[in-house]
Protein backbone atom coordinates (compact mmCIF):
# COMPACT_ATOMS: atom_id res chain seq x y z
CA UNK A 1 -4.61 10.82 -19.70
CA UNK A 2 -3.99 7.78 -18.01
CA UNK A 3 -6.44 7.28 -14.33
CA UNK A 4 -5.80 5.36 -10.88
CA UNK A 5 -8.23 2.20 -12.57
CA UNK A 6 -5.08 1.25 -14.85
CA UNK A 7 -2.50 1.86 -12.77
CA UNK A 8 -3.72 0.20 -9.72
CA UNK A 9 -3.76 -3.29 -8.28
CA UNK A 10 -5.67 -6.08 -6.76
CA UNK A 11 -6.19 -6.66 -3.43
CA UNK A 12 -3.86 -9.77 -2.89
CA UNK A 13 -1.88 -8.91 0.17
CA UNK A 14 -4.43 -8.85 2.67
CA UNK A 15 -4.10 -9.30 6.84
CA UNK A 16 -6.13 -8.86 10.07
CA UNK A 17 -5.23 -6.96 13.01
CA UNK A 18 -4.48 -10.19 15.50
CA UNK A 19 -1.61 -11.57 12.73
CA UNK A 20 1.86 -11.06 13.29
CA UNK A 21 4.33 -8.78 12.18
CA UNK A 22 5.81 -11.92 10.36
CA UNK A 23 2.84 -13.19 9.17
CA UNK A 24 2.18 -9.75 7.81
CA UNK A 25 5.43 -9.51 6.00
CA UNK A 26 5.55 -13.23 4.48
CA UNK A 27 2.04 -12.46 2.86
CA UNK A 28 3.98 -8.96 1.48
CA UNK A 29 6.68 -10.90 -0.21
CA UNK A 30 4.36 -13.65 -1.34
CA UNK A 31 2.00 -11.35 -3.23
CA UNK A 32 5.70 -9.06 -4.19
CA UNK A 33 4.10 -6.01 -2.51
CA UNK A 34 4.89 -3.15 0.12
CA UNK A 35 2.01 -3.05 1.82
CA UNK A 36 -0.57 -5.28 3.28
CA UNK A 37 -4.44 -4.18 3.30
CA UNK A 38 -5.90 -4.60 7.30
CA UNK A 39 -8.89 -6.00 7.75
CA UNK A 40 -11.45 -6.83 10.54
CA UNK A 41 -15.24 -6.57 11.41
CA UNK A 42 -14.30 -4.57 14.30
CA UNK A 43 -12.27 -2.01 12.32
CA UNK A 44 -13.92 1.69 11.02
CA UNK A 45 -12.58 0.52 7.77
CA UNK A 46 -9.64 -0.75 6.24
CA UNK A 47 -5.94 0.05 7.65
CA UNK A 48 -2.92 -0.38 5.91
CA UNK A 49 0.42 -1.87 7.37
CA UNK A 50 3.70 -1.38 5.15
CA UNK A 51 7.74 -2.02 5.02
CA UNK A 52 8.52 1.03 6.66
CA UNK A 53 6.17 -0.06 9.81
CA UNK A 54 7.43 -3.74 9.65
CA UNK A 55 11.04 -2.04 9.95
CA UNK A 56 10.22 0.38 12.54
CA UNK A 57 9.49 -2.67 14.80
CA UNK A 58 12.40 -4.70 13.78
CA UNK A 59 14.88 -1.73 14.18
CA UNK A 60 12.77 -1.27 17.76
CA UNK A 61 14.05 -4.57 18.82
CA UNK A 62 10.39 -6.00 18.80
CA UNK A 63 9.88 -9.70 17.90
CA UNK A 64 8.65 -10.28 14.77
CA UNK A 65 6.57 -13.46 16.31
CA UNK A 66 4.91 -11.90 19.09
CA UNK A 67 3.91 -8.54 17.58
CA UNK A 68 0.75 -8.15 16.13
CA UNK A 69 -0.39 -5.94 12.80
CA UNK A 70 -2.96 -4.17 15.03
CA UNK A 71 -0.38 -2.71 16.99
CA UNK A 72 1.86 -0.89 13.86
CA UNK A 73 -0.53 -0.51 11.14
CA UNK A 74 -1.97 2.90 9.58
CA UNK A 75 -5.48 3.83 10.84
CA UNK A 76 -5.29 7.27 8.86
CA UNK A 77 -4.82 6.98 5.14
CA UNK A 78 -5.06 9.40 1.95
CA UNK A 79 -7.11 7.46 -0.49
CA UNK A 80 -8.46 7.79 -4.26
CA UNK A 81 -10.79 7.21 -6.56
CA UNK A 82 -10.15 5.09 -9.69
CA UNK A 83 -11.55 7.94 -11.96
CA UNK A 84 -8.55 10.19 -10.43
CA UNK A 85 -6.15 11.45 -12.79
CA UNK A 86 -2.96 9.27 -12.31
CA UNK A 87 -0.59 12.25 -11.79
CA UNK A 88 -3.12 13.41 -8.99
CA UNK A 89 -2.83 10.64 -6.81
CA UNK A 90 1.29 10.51 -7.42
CA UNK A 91 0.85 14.14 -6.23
CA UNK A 92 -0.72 12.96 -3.27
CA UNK A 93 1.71 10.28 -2.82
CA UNK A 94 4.45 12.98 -2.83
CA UNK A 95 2.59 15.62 -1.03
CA UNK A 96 2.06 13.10 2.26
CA UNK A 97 5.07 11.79 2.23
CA UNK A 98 3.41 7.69 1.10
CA UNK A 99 3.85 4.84 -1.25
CA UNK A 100 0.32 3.66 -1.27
CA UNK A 101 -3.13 4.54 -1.16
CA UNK A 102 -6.24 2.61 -1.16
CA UNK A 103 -8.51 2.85 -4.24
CA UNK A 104 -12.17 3.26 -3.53
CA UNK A 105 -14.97 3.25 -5.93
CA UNK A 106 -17.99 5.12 -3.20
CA UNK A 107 -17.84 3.12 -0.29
CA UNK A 108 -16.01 -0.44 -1.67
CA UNK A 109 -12.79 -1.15 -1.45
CA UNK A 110 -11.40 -1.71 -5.03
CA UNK A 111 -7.80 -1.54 -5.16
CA UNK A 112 -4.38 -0.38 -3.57
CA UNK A 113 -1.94 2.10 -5.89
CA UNK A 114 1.64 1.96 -5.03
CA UNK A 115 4.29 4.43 -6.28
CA UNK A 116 5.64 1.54 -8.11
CA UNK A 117 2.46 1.28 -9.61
CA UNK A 118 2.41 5.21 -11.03
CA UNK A 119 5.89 4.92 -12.11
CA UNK A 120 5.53 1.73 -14.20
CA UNK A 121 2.17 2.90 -15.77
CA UNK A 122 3.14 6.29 -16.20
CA UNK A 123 5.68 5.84 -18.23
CA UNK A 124 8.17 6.52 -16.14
CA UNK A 125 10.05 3.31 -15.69
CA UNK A 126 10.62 3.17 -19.50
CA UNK A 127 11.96 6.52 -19.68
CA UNK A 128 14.74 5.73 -16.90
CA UNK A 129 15.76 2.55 -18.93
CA UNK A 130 16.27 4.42 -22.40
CA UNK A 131 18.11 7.20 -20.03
CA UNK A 132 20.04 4.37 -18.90
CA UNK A 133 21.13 3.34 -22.33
């Protein structure tokens, strides 16, 4: 049965709460990712900001340049643990309506799992190629 730990990535994509929305979304693209991990000394913990936020504020009219991450990004987030069964956490991903969750091992930070993520390692990807065929 295949767990969170080898589905999940590194933390690459990572932002604090005073850079911009553009900032924000030219570190997503460099690191090829949909979400950007938030964090800050002065946070509870980490936050997450994604596309869909980075869209909400450009559909909004809001300027891309003056906007900061602190202002858009997720405070609340479903999490797991890298022990989880994989199909667990895609449940969660389902169930909440979310394309990534933050990996923690106890209290550290460890990783970010994207539904990209579940579908390549699960198989799943493969099996919509040979369907494909």
């Amino acid at each position: 049965m295949k767990q969170v730990r080898d589905a999940m990535s590194a933390l690459n994509a990572m932002v604090g709460p005073t850079h911009t929305l553009r900032q924000a979304s030219e570190k997503m693209v460099q690191h090829r990712t949909g979400a950007a991990v938030v964090m800050d000394h002065d946070l509870p913990g980490p936050c997450v900001i994604t596309e869909r936020d980075l869209l909400k504020a450009l559909a909004a009219g809001m300027d891309m340049d003056v906007e900061v991450v602190g202002d858009h990004m997720t405070g609340s987030l479903i999490t797991a643990a890298p022990e989880w069964p994989l199909q667990t956490a895609a449940d969660q991903m389902v169930r909440h309506g979310i394309r990534h969750v933050l990996v923690f091992e106890g209290p550290e930070l460890v990783g970010i799992l994207s539904m990209r993520d579940v579908i390549r390692v699960g198989g799943l990807a493969a099996d919509a190629r040979a369907d494909a065929a």
